[in-house]
PDB file of N, CA and C in Angstrom:
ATOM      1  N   UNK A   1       0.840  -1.173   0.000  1.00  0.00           N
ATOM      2  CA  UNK A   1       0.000   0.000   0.000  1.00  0.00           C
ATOM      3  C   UNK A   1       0.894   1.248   0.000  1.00  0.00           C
ATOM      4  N   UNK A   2       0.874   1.970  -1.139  1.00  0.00           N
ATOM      5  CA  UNK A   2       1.405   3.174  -1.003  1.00  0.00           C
ATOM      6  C   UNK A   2       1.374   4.059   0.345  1.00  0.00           C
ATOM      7  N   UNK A   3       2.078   4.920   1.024  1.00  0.00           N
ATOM      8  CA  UNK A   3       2.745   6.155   2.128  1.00  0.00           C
ATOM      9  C   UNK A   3       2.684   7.178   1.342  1.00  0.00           C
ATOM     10  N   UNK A   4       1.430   8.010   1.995  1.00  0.00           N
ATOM     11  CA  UNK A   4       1.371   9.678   1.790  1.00  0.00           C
ATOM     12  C   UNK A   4       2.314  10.296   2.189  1.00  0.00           C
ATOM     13  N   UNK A   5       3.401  11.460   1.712  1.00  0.00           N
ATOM     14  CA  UNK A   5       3.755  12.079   2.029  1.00  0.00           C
ATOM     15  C   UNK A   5       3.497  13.575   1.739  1.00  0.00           C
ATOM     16  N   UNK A   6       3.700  14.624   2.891  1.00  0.00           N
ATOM     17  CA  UNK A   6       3.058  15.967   2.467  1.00  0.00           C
ATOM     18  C   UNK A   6       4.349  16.241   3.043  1.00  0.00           C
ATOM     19  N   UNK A   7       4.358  17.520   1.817  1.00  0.00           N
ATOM     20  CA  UNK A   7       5.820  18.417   1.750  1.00  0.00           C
ATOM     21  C   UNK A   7       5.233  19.490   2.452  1.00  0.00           C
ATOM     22  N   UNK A   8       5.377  20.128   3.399  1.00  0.00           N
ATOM     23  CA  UNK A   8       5.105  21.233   4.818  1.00  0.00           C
ATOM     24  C   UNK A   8       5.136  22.542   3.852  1.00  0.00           C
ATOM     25  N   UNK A   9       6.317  22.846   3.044  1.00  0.00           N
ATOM     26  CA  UNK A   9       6.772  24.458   1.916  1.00  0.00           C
ATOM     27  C   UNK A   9       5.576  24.615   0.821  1.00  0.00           C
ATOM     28  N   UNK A  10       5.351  22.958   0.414  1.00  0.00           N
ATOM     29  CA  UNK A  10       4.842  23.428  -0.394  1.00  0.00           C
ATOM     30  C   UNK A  10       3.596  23.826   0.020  1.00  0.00           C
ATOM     31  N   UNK A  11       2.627  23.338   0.969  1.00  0.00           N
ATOM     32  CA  UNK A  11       1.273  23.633   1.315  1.00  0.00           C
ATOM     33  C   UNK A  11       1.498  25.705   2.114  1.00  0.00           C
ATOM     34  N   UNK A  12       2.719  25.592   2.308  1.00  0.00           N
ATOM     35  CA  UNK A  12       2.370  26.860   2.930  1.00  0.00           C
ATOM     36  C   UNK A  12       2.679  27.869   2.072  1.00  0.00           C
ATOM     37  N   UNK A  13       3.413  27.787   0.951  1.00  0.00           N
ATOM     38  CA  UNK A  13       3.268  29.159  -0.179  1.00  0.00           C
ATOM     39  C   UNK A  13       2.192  28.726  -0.563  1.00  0.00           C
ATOM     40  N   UNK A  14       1.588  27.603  -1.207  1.00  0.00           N
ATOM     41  CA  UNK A  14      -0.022  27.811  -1.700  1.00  0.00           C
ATOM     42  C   UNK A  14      -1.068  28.292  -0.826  1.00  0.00           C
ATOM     43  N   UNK A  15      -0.700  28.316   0.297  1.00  0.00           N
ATOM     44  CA  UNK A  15      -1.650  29.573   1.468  1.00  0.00           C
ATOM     45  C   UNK A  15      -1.012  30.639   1.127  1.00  0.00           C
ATOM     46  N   UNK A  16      -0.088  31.061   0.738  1.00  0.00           N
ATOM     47  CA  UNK A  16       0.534  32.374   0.998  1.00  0.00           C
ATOM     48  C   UNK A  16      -0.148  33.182  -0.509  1.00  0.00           C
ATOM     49  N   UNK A  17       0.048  32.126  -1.436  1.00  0.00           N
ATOM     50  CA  UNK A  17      -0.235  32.601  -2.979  1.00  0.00           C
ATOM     51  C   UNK A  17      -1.534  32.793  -2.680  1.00  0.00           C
ATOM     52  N   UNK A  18      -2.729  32.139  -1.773  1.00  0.00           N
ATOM     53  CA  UNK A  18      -4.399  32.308  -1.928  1.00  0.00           C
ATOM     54  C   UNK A  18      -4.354  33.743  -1.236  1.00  0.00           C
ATOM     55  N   UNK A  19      -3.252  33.798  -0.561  1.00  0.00           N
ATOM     56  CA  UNK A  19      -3.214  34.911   0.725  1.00  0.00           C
ATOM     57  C   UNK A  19      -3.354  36.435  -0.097  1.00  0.00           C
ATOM     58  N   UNK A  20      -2.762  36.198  -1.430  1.00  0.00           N
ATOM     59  CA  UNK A  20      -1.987  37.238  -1.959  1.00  0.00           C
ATOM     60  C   UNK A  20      -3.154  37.846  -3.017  1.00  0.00           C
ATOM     61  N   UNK A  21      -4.120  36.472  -3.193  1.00  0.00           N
ATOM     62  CA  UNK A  21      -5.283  37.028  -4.279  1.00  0.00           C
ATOM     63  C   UNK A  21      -6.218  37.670  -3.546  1.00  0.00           C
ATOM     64  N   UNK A  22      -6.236  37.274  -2.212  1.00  0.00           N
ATOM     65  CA  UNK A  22      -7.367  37.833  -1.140  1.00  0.00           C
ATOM     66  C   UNK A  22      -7.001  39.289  -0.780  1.00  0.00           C
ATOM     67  N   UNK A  23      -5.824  39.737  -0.636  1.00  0.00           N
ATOM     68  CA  UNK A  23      -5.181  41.140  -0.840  1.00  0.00           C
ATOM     69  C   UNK A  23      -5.417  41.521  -1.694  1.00  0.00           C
ATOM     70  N   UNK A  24      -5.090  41.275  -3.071  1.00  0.00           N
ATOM     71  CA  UNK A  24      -4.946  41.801  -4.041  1.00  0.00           C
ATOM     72  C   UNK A  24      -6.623  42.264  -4.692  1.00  0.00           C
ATOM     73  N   UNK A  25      -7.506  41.549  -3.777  1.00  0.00           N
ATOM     74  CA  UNK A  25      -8.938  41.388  -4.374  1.00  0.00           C
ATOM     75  C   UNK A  25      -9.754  42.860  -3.587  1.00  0.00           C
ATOM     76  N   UNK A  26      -9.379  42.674  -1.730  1.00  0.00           N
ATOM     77  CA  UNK A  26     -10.351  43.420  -0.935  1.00  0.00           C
ATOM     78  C   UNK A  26      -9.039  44.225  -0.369  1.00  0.00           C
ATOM     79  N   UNK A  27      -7.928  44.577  -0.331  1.00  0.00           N
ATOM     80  CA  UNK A  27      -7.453  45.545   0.091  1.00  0.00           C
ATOM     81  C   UNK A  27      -6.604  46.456  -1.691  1.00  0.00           C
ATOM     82  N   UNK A  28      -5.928  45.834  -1.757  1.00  0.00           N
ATOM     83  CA  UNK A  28      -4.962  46.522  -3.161  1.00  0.00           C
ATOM     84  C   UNK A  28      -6.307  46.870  -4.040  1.00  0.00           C
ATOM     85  N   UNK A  29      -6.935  46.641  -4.700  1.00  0.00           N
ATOM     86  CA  UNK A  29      -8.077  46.519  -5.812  1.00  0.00           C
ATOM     87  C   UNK A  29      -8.677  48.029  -5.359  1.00  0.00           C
ATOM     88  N   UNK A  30      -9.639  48.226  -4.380  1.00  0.00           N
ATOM     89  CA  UNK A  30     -10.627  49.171  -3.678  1.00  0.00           C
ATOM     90  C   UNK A  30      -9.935  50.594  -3.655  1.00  0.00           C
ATOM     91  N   UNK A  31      -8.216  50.559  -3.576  1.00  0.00           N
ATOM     92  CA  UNK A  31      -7.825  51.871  -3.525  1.00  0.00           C
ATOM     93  C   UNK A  31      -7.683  52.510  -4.443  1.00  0.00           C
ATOM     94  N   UNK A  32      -7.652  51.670  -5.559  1.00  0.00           N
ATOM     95  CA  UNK A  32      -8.225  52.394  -6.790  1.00  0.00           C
ATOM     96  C   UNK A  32      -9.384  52.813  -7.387  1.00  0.00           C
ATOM     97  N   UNK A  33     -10.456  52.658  -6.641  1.00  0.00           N
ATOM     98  CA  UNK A  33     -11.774  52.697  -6.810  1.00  0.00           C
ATOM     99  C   UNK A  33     -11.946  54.458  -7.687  1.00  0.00           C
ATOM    100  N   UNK A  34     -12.700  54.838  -8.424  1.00  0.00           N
ATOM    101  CA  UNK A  34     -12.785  55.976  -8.702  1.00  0.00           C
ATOM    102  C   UNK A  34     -11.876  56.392  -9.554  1.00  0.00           C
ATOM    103  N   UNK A  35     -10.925  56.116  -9.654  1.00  0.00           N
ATOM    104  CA  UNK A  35      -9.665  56.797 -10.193  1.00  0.00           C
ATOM    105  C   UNK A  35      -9.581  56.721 -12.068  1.00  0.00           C
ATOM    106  N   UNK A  36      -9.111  56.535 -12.699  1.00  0.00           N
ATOM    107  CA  UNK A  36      -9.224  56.658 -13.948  1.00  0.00           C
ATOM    108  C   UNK A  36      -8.253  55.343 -14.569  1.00  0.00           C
ATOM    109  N   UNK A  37      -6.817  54.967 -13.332  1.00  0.00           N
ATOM    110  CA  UNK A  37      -6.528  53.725 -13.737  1.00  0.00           C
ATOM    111  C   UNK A  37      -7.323  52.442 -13.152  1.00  0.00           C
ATOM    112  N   UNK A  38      -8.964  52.886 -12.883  1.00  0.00           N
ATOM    113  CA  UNK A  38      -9.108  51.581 -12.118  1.00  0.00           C
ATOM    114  C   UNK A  38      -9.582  50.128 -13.346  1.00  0.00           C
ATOM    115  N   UNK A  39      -9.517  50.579 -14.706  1.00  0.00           N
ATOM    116  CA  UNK A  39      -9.747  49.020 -15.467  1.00  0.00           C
ATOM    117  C   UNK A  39      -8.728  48.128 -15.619  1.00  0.00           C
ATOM    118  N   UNK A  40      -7.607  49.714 -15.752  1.00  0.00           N
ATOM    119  CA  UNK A  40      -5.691  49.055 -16.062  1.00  0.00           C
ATOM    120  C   UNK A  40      -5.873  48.224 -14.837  1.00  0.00           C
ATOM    121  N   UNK A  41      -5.728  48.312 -13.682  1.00  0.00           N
ATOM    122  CA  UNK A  41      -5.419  47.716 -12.507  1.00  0.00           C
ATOM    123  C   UNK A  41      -6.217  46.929 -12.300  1.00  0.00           C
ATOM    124  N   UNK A  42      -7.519  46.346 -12.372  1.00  0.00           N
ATOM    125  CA  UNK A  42      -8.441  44.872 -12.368  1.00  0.00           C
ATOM    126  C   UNK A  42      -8.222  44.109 -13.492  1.00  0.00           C
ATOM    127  N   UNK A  43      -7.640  44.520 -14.329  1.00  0.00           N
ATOM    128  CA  UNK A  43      -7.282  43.440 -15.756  1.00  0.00           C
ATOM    129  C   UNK A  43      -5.864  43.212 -15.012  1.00  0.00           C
ATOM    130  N   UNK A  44      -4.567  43.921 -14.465  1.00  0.00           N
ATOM    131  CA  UNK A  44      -3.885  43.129 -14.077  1.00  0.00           C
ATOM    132  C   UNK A  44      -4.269  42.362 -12.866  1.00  0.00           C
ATOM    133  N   UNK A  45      -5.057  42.660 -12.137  1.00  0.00           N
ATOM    134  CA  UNK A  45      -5.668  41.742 -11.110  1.00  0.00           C
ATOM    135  C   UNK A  45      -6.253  40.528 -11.288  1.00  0.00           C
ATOM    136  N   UNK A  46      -6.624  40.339 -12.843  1.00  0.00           N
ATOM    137  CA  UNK A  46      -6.957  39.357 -13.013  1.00  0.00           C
ATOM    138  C   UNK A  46      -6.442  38.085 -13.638  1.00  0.00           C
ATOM    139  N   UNK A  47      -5.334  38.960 -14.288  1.00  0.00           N
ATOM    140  CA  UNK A  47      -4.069  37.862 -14.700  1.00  0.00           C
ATOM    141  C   UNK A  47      -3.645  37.367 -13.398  1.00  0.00           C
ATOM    142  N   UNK A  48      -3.182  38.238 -12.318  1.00  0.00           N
ATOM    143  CA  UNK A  48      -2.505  38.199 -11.774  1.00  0.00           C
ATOM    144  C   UNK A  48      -3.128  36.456 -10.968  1.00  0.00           C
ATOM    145  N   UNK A  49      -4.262  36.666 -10.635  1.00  0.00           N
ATOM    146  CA  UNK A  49      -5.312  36.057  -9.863  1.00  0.00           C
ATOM    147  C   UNK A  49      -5.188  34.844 -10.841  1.00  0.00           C
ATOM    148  N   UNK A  50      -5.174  34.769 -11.934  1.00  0.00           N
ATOM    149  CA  UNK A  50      -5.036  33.727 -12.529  1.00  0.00           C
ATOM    150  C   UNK A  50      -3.579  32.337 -12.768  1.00  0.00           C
ATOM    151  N   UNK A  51      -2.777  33.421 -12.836  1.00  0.00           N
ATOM    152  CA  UNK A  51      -1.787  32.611 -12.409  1.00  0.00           C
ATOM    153  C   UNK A  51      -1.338  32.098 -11.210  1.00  0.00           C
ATOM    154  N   UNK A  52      -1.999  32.874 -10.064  1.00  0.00           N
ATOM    155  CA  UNK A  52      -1.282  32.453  -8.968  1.00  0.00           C
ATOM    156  C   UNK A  52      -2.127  31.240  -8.288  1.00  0.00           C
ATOM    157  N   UNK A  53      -3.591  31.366  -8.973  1.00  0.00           N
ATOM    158  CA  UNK A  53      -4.294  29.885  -8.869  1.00  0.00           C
ATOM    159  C   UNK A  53      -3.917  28.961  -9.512  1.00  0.00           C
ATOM    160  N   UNK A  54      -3.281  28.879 -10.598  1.00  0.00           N
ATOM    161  CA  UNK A  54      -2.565  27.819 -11.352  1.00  0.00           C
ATOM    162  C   UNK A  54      -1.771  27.352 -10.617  1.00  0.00           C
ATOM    163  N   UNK A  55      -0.524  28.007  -9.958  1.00  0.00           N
ATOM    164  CA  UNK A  55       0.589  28.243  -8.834  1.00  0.00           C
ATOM    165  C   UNK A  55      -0.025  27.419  -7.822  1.00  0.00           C
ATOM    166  N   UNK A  56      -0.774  28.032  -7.137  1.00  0.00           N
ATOM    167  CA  UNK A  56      -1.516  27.432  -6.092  1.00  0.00           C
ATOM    168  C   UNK A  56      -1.508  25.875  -6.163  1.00  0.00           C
ATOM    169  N   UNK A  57      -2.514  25.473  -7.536  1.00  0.00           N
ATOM    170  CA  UNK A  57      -2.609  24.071  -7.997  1.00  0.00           C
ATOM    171  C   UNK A  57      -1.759  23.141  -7.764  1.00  0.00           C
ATOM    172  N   UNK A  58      -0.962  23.897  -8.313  1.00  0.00           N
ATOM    173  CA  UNK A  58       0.497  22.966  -8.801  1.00  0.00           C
ATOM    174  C   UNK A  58       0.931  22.763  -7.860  1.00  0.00           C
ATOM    175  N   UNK A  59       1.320  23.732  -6.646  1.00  0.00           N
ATOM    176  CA  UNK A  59       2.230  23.688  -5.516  1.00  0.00           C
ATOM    177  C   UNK A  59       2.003  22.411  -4.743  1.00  0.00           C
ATOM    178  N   UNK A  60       0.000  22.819  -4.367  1.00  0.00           N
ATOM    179  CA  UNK A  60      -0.639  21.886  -3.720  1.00  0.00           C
ATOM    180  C   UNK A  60      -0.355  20.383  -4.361  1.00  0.00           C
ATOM    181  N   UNK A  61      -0.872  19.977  -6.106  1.00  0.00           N
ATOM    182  CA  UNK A  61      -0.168  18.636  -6.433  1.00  0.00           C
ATOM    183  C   UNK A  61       1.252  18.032  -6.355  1.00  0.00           C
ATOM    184  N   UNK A  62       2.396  19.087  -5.981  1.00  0.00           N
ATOM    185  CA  UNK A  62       3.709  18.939  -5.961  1.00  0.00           C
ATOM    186  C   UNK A  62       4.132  18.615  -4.365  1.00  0.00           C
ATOM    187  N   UNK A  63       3.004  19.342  -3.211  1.00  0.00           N
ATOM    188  CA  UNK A  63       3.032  18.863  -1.620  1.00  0.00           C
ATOM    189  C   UNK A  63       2.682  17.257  -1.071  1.00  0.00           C
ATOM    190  N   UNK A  64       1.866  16.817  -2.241  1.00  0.00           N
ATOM    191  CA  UNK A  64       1.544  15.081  -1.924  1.00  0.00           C
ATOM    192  C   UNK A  64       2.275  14.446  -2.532  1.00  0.00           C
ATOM    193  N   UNK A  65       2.897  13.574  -2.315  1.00  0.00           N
ATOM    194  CA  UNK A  65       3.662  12.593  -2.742  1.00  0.00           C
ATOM    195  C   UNK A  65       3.580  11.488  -2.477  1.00  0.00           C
ATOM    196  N   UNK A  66       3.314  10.188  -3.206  1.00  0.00           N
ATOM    197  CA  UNK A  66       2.967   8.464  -3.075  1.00  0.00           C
ATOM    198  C   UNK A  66       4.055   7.922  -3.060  1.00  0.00           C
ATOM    199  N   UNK A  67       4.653   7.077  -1.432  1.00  0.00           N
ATOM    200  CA  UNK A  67       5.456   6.885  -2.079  1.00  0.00           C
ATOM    201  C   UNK A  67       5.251   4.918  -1.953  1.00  0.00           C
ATOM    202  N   UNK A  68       5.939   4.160  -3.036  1.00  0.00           N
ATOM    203  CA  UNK A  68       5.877   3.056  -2.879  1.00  0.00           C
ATOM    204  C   UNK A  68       7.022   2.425  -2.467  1.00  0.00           C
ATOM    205  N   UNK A  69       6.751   1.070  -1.335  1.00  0.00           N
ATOM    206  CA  UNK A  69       7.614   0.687  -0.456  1.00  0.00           C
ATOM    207  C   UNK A  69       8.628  -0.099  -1.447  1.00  0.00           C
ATOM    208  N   UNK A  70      10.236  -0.076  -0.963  1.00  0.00           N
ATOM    209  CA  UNK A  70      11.375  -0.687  -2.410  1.00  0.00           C
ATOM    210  C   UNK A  70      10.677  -2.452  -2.031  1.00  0.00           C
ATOM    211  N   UNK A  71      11.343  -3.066  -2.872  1.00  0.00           N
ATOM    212  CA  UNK A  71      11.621  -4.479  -3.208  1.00  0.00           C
ATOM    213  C   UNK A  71      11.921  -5.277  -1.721  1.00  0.00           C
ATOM    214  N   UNK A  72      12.942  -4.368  -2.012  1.00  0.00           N
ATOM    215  CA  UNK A  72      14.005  -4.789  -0.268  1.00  0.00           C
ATOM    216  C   UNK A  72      12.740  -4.860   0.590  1.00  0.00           C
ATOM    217  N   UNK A  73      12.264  -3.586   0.705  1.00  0.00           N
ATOM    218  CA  UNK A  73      11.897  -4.097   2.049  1.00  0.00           C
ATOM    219  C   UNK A  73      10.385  -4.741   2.163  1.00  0.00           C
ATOM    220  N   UNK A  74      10.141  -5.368   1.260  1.00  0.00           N
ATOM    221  CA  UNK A  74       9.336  -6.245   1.123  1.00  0.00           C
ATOM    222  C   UNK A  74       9.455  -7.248   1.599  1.00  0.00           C
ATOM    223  N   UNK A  75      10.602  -7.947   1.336  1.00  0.00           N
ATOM    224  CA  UNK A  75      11.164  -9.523   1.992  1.00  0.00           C
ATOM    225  C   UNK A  75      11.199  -9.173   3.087  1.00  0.00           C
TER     226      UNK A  75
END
């Protein structure tokens, strides 16, 4: 039977990266409210938001790891 392993770095930048869209959404975003660059700045908000959920993804599939027991220590 395969052994889960979870990599500790990687689960905690993919909190840090969700951390960064949640800023970037309700604090960074709003101070531009009104202003004349506020479309420039939600179109990069939304790339931005987009990659770092990809990021996120990946990190999170790169934190689990299967691992299977050798030969050896089978016998």
């Amino acid at each position: 039977m395969p052994r889960i392993k979870i990599n500790v770095f990687y689960v905690i930048s993919a909190i840090c990266s969700l951390l960064l869209i949640i800023y970037s959404w309700f604090i960074f975003l709003p101070s531009f409210e009104g202003l004349p660059e506020y479309p420039q700045v939600q179109t990069v908000i939304i790339l931005l938001t987009v990659l770092l959920v990809a990021s996120s993804g990946i990190q999170l599939m790169l934190s689990i790891k299967k691992h299977e027991p050798s030969e050896e220590k089978k016998i």
